[in-house]
C-alpha atoms as a PDB file:
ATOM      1  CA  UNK A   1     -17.766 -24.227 -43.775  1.00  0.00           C
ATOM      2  CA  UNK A   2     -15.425 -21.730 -42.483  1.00  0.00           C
ATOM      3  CA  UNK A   3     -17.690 -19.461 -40.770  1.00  0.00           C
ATOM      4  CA  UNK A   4     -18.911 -22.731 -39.070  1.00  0.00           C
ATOM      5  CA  UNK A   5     -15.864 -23.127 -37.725  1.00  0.00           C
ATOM      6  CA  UNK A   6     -14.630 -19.721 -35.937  1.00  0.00           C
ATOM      7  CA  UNK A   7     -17.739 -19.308 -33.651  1.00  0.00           C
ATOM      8  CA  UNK A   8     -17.637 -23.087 -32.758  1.00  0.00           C
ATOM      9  CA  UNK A   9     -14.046 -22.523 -31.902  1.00  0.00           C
ATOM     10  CA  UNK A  10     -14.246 -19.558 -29.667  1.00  0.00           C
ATOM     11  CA  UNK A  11     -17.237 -20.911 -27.651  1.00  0.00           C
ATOM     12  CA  UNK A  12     -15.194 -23.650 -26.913  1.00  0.00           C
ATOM     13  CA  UNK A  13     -12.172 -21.531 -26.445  1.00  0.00           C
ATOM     14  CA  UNK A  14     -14.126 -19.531 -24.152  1.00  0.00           C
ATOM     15  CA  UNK A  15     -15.764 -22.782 -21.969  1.00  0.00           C
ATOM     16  CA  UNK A  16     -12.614 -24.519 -21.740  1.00  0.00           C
ATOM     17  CA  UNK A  17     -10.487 -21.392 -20.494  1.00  0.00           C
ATOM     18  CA  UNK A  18     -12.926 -20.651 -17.734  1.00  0.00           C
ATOM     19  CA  UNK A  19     -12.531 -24.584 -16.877  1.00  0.00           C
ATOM     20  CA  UNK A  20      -9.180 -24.115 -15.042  1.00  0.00           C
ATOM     21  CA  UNK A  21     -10.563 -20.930 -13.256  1.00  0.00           C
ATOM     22  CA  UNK A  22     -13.316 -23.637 -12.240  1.00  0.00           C
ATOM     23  CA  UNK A  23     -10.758 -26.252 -11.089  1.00  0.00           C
ATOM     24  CA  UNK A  24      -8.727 -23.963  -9.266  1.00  0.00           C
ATOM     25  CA  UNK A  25     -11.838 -22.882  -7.314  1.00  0.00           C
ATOM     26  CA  UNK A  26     -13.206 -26.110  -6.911  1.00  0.00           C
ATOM     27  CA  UNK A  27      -9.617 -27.890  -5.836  1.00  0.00           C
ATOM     28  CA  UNK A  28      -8.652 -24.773  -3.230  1.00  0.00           C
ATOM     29  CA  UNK A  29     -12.217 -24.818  -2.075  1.00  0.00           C
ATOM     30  CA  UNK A  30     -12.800 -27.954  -0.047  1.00  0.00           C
ATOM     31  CA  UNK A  31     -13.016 -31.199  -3.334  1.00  0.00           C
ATOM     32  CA  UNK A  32     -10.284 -33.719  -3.662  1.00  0.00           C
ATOM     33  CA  UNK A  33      -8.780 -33.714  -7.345  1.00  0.00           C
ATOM     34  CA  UNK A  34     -10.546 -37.057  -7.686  1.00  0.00           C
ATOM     35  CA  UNK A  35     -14.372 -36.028  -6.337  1.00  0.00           C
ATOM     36  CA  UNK A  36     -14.098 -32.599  -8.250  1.00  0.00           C
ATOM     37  CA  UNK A  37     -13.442 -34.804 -11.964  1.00  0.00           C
ATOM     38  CA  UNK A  38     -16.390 -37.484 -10.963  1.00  0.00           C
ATOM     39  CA  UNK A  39     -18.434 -35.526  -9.956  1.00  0.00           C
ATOM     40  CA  UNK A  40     -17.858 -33.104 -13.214  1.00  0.00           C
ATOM     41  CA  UNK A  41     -17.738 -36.362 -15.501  1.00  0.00           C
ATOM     42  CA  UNK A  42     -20.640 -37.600 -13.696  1.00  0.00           C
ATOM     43  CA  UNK A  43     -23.275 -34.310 -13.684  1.00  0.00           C
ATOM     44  CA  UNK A  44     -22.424 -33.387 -17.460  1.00  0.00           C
ATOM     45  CA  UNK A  45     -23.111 -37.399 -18.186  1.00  0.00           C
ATOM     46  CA  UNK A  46     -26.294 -37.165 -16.840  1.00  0.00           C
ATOM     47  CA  UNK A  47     -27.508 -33.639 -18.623  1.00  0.00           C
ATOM     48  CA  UNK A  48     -25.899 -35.239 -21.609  1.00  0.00           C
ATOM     49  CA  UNK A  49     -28.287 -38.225 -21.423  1.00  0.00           C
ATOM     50  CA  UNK A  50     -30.838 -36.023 -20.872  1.00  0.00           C
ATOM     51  CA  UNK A  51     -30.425 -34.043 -24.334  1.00  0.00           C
ATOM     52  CA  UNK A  52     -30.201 -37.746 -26.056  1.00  0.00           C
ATOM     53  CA  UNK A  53     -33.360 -38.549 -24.311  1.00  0.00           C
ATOM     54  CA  UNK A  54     -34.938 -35.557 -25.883  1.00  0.00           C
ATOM     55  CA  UNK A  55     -33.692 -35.625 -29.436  1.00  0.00           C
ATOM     56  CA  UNK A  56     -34.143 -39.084 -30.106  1.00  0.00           C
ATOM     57  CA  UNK A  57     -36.375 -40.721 -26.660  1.00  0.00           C
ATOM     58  CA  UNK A  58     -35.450 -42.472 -24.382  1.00  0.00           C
ATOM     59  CA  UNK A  59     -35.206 -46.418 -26.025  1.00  0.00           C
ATOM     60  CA  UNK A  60     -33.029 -44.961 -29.068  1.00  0.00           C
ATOM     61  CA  UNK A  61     -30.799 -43.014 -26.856  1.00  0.00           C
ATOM     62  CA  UNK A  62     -30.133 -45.847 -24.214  1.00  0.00           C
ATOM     63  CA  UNK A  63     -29.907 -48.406 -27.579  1.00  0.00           C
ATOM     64  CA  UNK A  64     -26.764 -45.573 -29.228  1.00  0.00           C
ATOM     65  CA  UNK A  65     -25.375 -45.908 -26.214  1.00  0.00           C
ATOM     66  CA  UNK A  66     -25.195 -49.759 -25.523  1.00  0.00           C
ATOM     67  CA  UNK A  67     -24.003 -50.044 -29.819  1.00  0.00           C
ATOM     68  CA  UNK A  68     -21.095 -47.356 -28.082  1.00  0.00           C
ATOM     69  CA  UNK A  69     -20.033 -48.756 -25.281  1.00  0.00           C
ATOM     70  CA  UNK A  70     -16.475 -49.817 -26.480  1.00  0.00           C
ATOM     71  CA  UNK A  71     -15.934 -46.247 -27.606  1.00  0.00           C
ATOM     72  CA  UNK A  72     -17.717 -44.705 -24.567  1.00  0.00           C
ATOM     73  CA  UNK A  73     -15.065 -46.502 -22.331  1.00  0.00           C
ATOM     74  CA  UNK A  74     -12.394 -45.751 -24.233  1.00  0.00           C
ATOM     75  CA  UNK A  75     -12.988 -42.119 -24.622  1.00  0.00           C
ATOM     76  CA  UNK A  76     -14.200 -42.286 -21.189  1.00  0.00           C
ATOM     77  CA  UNK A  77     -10.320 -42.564 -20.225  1.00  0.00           C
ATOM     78  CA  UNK A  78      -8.501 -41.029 -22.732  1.00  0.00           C
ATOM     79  CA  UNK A  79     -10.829 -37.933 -23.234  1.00  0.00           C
ATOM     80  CA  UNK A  80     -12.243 -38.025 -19.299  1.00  0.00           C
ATOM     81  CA  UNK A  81     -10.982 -39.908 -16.491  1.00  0.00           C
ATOM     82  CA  UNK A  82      -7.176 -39.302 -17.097  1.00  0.00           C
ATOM     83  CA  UNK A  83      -6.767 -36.098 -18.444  1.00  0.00           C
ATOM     84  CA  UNK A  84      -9.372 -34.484 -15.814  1.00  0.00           C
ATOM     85  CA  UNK A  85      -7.948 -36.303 -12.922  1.00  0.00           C
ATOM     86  CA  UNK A  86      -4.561 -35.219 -13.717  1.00  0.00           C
ATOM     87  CA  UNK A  87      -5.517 -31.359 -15.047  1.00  0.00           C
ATOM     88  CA  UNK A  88      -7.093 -30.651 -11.291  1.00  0.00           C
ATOM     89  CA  UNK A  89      -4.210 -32.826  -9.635  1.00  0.00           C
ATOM     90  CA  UNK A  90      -1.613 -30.383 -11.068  1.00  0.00           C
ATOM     91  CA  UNK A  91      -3.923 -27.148 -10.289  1.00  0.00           C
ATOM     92  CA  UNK A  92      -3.509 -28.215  -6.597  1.00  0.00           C
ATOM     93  CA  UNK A  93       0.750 -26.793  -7.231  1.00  0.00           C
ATOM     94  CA  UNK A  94      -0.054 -24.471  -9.818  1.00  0.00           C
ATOM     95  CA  UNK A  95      -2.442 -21.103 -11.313  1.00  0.00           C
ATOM     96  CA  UNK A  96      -4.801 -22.005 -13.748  1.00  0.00           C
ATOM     97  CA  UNK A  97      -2.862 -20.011 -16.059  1.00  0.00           C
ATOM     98  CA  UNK A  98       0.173 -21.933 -16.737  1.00  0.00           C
ATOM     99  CA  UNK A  99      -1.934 -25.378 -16.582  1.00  0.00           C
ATOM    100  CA  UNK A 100      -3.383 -23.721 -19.512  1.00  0.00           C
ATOM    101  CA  UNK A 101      -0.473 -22.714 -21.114  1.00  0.00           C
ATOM    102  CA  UNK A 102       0.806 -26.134 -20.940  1.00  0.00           C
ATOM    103  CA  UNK A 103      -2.561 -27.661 -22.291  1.00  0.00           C
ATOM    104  CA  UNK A 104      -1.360 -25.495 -25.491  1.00  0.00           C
ATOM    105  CA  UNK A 105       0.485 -28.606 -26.392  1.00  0.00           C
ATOM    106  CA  UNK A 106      -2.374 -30.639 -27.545  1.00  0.00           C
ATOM    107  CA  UNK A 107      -1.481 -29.581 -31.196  1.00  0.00           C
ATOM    108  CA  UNK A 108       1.817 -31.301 -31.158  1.00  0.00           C
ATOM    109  CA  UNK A 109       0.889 -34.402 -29.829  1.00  0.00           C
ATOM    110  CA  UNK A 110      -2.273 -34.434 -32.269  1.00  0.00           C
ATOM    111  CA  UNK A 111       0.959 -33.932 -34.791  1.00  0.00           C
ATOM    112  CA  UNK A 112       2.536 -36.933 -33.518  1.00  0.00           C
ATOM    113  CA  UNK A 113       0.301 -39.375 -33.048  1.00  0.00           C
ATOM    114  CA  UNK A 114      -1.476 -38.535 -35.905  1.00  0.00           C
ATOM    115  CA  UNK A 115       1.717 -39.254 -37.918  1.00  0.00           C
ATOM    116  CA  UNK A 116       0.814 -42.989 -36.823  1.00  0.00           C
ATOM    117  CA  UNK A 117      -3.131 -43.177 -37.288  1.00  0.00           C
ATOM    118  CA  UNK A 118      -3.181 -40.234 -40.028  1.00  0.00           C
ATOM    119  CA  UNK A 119      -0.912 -41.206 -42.278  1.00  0.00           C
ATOM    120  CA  UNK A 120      -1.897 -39.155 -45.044  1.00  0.00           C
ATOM    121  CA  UNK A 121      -0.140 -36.059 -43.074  1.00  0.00           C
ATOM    122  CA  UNK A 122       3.341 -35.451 -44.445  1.00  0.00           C
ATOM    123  CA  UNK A 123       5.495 -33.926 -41.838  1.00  0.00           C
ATOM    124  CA  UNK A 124       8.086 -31.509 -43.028  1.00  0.00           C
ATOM    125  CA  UNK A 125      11.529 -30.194 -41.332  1.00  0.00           C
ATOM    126  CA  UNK A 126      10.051 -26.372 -40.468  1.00  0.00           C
ATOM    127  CA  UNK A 127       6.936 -29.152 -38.780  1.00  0.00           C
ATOM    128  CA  UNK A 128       9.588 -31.312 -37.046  1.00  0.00           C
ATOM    129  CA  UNK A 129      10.974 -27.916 -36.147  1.00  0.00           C
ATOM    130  CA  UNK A 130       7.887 -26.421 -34.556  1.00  0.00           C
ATOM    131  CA  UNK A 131       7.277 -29.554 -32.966  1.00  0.00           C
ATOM    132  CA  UNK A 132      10.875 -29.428 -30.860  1.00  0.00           C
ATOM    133  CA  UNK A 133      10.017 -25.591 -30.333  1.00  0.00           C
ATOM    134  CA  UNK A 134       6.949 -26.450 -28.645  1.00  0.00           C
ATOM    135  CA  UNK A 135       8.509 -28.571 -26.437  1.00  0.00           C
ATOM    136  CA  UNK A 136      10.955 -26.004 -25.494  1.00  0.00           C
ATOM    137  CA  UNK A 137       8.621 -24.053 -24.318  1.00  0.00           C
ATOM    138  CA  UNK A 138       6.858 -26.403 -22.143  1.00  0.00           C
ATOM    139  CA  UNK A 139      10.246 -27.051 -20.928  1.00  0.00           C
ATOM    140  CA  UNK A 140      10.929 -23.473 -19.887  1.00  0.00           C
ATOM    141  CA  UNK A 141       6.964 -23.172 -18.477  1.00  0.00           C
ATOM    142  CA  UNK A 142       7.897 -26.041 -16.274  1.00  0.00           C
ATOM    143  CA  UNK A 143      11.170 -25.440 -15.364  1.00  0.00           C
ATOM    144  CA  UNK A 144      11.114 -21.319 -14.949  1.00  0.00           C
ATOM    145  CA  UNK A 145       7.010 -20.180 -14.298  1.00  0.00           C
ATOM    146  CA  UNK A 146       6.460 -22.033 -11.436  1.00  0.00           C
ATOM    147  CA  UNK A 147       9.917 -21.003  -9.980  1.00  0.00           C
ATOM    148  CA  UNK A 148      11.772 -23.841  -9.576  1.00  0.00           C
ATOM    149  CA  UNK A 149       9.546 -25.434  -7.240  1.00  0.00           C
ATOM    150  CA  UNK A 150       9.435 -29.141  -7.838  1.00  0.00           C
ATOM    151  CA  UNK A 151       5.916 -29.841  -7.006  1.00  0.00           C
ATOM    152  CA  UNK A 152       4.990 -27.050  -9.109  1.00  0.00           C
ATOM    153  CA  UNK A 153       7.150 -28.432 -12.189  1.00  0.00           C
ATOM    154  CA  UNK A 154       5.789 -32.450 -11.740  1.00  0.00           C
ATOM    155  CA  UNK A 155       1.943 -30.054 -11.577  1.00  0.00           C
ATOM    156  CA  UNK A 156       2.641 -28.753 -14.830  1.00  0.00           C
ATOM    157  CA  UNK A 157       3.831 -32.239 -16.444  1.00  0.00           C
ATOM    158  CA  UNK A 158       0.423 -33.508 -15.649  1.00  0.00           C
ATOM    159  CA  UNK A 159      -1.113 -31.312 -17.115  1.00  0.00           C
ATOM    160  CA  UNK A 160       1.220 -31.833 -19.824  1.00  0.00           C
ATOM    161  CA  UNK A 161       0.959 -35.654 -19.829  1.00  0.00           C
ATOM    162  CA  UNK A 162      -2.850 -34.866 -19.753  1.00  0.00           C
ATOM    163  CA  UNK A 163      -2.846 -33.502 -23.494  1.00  0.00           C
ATOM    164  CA  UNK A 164      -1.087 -36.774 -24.418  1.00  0.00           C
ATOM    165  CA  UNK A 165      -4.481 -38.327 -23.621  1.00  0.00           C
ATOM    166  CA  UNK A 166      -6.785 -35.489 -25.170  1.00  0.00           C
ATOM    167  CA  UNK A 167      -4.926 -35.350 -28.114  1.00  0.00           C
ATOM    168  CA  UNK A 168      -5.254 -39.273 -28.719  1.00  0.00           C
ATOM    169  CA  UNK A 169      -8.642 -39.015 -27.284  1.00  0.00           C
ATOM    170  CA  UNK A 170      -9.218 -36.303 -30.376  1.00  0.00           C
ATOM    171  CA  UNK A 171      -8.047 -38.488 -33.178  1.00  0.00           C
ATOM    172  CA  UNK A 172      -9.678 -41.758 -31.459  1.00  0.00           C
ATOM    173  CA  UNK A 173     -12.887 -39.866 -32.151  1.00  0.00           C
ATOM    174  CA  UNK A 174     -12.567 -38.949 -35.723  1.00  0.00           C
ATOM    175  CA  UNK A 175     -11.784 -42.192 -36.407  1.00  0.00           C
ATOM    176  CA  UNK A 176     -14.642 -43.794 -34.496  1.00  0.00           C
ATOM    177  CA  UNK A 177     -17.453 -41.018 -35.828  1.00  0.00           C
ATOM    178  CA  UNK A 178     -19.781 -42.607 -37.881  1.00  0.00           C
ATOM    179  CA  UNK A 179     -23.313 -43.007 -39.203  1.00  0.00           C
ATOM    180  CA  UNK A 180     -24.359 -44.904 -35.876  1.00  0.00           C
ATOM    181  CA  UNK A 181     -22.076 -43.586 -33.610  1.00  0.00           C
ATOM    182  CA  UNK A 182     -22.865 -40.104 -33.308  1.00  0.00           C
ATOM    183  CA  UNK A 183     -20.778 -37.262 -31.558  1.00  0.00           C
ATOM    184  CA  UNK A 184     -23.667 -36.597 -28.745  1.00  0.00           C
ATOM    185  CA  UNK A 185     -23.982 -40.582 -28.059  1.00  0.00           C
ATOM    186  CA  UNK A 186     -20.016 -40.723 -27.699  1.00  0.00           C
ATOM    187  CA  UNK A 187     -19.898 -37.286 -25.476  1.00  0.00           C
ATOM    188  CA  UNK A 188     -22.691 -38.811 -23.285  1.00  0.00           C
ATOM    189  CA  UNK A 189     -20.824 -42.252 -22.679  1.00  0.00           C
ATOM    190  CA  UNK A 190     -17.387 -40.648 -22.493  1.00  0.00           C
ATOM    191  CA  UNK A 191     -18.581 -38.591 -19.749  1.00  0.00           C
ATOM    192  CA  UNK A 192     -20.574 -41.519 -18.070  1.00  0.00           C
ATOM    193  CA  UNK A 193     -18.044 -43.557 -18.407  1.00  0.00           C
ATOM    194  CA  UNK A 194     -15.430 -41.193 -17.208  1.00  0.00           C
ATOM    195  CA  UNK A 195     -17.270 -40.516 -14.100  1.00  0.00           C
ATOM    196  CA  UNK A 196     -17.789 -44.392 -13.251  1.00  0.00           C
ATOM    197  CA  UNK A 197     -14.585 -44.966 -13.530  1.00  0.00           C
ATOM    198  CA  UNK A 198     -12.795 -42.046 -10.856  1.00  0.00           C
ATOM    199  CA  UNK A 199     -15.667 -43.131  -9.092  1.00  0.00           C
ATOM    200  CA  UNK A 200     -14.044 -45.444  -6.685  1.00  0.00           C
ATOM    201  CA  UNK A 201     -11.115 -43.039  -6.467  1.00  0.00           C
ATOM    202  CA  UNK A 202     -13.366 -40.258  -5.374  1.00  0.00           C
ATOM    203  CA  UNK A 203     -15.016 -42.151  -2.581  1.00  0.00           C
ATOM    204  CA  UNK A 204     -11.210 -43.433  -1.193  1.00  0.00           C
ATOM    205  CA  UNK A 205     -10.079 -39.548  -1.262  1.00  0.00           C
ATOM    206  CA  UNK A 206     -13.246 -37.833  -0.248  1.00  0.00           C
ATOM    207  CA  UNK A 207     -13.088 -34.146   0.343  1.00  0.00           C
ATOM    208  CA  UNK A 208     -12.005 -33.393   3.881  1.00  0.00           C
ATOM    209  CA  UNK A 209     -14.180 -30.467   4.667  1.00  0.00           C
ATOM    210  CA  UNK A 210     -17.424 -29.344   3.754  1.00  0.00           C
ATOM    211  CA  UNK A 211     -16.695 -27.333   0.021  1.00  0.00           C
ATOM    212  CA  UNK A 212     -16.963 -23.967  -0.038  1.00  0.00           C
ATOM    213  CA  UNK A 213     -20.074 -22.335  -1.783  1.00  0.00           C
ATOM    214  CA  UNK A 214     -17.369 -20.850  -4.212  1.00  0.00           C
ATOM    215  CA  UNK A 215     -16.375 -24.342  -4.766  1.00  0.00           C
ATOM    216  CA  UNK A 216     -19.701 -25.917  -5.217  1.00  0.00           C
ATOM    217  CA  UNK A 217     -20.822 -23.061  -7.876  1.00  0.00           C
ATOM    218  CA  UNK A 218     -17.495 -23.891  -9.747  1.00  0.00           C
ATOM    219  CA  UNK A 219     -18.396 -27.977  -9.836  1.00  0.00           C
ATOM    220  CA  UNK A 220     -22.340 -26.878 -11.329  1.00  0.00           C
ATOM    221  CA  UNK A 221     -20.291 -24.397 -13.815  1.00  0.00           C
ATOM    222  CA  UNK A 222     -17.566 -26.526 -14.625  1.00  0.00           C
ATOM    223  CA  UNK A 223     -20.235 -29.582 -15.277  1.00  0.00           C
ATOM    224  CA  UNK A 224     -22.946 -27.658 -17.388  1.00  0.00           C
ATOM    225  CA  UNK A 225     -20.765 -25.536 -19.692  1.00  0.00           C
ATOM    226  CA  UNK A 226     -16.825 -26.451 -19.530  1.00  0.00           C
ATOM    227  CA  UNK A 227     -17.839 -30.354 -20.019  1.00  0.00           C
ATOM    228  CA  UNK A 228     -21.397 -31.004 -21.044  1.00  0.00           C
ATOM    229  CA  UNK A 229     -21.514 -27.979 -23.718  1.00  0.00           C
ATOM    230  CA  UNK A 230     -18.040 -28.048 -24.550  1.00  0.00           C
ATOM    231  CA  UNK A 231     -18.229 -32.184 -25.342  1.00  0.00           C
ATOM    232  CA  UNK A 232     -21.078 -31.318 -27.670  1.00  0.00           C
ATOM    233  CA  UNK A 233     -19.265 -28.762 -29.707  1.00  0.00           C
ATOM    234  CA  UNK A 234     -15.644 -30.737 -29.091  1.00  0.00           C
ATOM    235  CA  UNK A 235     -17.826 -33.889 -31.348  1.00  0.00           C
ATOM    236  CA  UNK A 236     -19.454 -31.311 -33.566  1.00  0.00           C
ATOM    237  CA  UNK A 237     -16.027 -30.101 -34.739  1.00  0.00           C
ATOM    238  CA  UNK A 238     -14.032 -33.479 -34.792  1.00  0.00           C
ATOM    239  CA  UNK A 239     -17.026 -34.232 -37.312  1.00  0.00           C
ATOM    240  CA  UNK A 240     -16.643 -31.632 -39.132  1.00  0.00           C
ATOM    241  CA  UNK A 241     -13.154 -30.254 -39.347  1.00  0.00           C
ATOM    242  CA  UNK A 242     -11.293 -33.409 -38.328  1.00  0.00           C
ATOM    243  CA  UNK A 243      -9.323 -33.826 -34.842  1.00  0.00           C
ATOM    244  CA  UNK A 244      -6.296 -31.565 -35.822  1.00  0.00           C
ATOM    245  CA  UNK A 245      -7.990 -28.359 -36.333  1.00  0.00           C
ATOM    246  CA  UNK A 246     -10.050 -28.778 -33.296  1.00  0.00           C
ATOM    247  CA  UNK A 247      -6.468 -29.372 -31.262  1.00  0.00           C
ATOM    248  CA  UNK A 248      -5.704 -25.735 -32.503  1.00  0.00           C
ATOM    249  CA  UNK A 249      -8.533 -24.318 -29.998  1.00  0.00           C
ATOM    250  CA  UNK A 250      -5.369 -24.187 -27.801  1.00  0.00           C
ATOM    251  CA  UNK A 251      -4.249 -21.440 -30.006  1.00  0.00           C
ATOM    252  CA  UNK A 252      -6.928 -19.246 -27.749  1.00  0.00           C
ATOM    253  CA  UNK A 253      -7.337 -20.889 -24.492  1.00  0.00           C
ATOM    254  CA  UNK A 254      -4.375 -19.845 -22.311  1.00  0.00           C
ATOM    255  CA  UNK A 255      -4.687 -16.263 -23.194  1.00  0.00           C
ATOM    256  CA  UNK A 256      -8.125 -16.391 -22.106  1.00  0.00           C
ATOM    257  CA  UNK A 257      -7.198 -18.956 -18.889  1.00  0.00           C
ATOM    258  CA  UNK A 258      -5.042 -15.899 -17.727  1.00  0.00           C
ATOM    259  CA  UNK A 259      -7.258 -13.396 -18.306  1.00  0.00           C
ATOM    260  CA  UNK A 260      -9.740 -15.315 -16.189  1.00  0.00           C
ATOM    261  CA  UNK A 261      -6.895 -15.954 -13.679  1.00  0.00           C
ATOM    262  CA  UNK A 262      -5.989 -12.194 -13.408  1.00  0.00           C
ATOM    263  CA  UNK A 263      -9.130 -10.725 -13.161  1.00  0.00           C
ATOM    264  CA  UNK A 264     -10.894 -12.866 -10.951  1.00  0.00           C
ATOM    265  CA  UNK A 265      -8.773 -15.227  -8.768  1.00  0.00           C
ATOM    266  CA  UNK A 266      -6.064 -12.154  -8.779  1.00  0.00           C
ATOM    267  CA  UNK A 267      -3.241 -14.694 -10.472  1.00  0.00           C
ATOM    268  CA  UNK A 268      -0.305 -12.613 -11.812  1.00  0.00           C
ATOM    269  CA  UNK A 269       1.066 -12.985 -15.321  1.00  0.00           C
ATOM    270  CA  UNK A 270       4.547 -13.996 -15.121  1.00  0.00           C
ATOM    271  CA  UNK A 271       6.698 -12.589 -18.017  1.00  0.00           C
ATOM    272  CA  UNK A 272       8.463 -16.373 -18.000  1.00  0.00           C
ATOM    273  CA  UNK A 273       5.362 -17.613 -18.466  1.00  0.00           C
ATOM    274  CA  UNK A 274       4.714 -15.510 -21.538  1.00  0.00           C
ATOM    275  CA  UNK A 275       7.620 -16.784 -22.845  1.00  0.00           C
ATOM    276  CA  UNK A 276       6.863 -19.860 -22.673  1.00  0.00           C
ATOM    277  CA  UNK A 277       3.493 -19.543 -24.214  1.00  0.00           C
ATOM    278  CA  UNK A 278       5.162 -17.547 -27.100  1.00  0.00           C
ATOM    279  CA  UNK A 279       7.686 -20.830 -27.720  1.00  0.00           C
ATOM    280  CA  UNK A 280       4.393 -23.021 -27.432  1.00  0.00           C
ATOM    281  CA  UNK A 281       2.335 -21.187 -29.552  1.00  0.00           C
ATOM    282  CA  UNK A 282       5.161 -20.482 -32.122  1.00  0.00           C
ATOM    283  CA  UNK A 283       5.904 -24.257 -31.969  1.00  0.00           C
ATOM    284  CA  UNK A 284       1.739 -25.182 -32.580  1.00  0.00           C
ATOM    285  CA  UNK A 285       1.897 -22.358 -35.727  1.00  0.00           C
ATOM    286  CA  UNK A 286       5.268 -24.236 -36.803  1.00  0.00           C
ATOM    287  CA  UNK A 287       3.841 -27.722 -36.256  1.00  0.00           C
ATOM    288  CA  UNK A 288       0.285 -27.630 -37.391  1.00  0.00           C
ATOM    289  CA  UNK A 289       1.699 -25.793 -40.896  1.00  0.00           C
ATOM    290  CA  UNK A 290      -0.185 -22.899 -40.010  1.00  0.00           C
ATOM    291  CA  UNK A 291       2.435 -20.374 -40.063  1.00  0.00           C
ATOM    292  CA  UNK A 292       3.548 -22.061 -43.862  1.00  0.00           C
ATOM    293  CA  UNK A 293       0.287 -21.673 -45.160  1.00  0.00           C
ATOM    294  CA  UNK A 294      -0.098 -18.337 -44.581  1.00  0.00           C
ATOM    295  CA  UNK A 295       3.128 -17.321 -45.988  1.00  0.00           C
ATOM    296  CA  UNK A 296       2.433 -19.809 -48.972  1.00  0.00           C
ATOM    297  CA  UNK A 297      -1.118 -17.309 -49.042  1.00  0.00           C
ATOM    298  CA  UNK A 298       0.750 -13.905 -49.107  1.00  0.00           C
ATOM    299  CA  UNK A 299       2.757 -15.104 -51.594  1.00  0.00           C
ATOM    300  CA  UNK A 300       0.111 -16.319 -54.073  1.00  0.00           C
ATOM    301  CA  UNK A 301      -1.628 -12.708 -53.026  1.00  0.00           C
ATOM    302  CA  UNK A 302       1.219 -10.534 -54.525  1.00  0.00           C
ATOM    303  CA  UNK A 303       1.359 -11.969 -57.448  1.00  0.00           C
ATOM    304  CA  UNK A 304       4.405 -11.790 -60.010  1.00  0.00           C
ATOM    305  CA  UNK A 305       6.519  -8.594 -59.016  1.00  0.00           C
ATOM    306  CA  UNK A 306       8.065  -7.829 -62.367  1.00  0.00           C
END
């Protein structure tokens, strides 16, 4: 099961760093914050729905997705509509790589709300104590990366305030997966959904010049493997590992977020902001029990010393 895991993980590590290289393309090139998300949501929806059609034809897959429709629509806010709205609203005040930096805080809000909906988690005082680090950090990633610029620190909340909604998005799915309700069926109408509803948005903020080519590769990109590839494995590994250890993918994706940021859109790294991504981190290790475990492991390795 654990080899099933890591290469999941990085894929989607991988797809969802290069999403905020997309956004930042797609928001500086010519799409409103609002048409960029629909029309993401609303592309990956449809290739979605054509995969269902595929696997299981085209009367099952429109039948799984009517027996769906109250998770679809929930999802389709929580894990769509919200989060991508405000993820490309705070890209338009600041570089991919600190929005993913402060999408690193998925794991402690998993933590949290989990407490409520997963009760069998105990939460400990080094756990309570990684959780408070964590928020330090965002806290200094806010208040020091972006340089003290206010638009640039309310940009960074959103994004923040954006893996409030993924991580109860997360733990809304694991709790909804079932028998009938498969992870495909619920990324399809998430997505769907999600795009119908920053639909009417998108048309009242319509972009105000043609987009860029740049731009327009960067929607097609963003659409095929940051949402509608990414959903399928995000479902896969709720399934199969539960909604916690998929929140730890944020473990990988803002070190990979700035490498795309420095290479190609010529971002610089910040040394505040790998501070702050140290405290985050250090606070998700803390938190999730990771950092425990592995001492608990290296003790249990050594074995009696006398």
């Amino acid at each position: 099961m654990r080899r099933r895991y890591r290469p999941l993980i990085l894929t989607l590590a991988f797809a969802w760093g290069a999403s905020y290289l997309f956004i930042k393309v797609g928001v500086e090139g010519g799409f409103s914050p609002a048409a960029l998300m629909a029309a993401r949501a609303l592309l990956a929806g449809f290739v979605l729905l054509g995969y269902l059609a595929l696997s299981f034809g085209w009367t099952t897959a429109v039948l799984r997705l009517r027996v769906a429709w109250r998770e679809s629509l929930v999802l389709g806010l929580f894990n769509a509509a919200l989060p991508f709205w405000l993820v490309a609203w705070g890209e338009t005040h600041i570089d991919s790589g600190p929005a993913a930096i402060a999408q690193a805080t998925v794991p402690i809000f998993s933590l949290l709300i989990g407490l409520r909906f997963l009760p069998h988690e105990r939460i400990s005082r080094t756990r309570i104590f990684g959780v408070c680090l964590g928020f330090v950090g965002v806290a200094f990633v806010a208040g020091v990366a972006p340089g003290g610029n206010g638009w640039a620190v309310a940009g960074t909340l959103a994004v923040v305030l954006a893996s409030v909604f993924y991580a109860s998005a997360g733990i809304y799915g694991q709790l909804r997966l079932s028998g009938t309700i498969s992870g495909p069926v619920l990324a399809t109408g998430s997505m769907l959904a999600g795009g119908v509803i920053l639909l009417p948005l998108a048309i009242a903020q319509p972009p105000t010049t043609m987009p860029t080519a740049g731009a327009i590769g960067s929607l097609l990109l963003l659409s095929l493997v940051g949402t509608a590839l990414a959903q399928l494995i995000l479902f896969r590994v709720i399934a199969l590992f539960g909604a916690r250890r998929l929140s730890l993918v944020t473990y990988l994706m803002p070190g990979i977020a700035l490498g795309y940021g420095a290479l190609i859109l010529d971002e610089k790294i910040k040394a505040s902001s790998l501070i702050g991504l140290a405290l985050i981190l250090l606070g998700v290790a803390l938190g999730s029990g990771a950092m425990k475990l592995r001492a608990r492991r290296a003790i249990k390795a050594s074995g009696p010393t006398s």
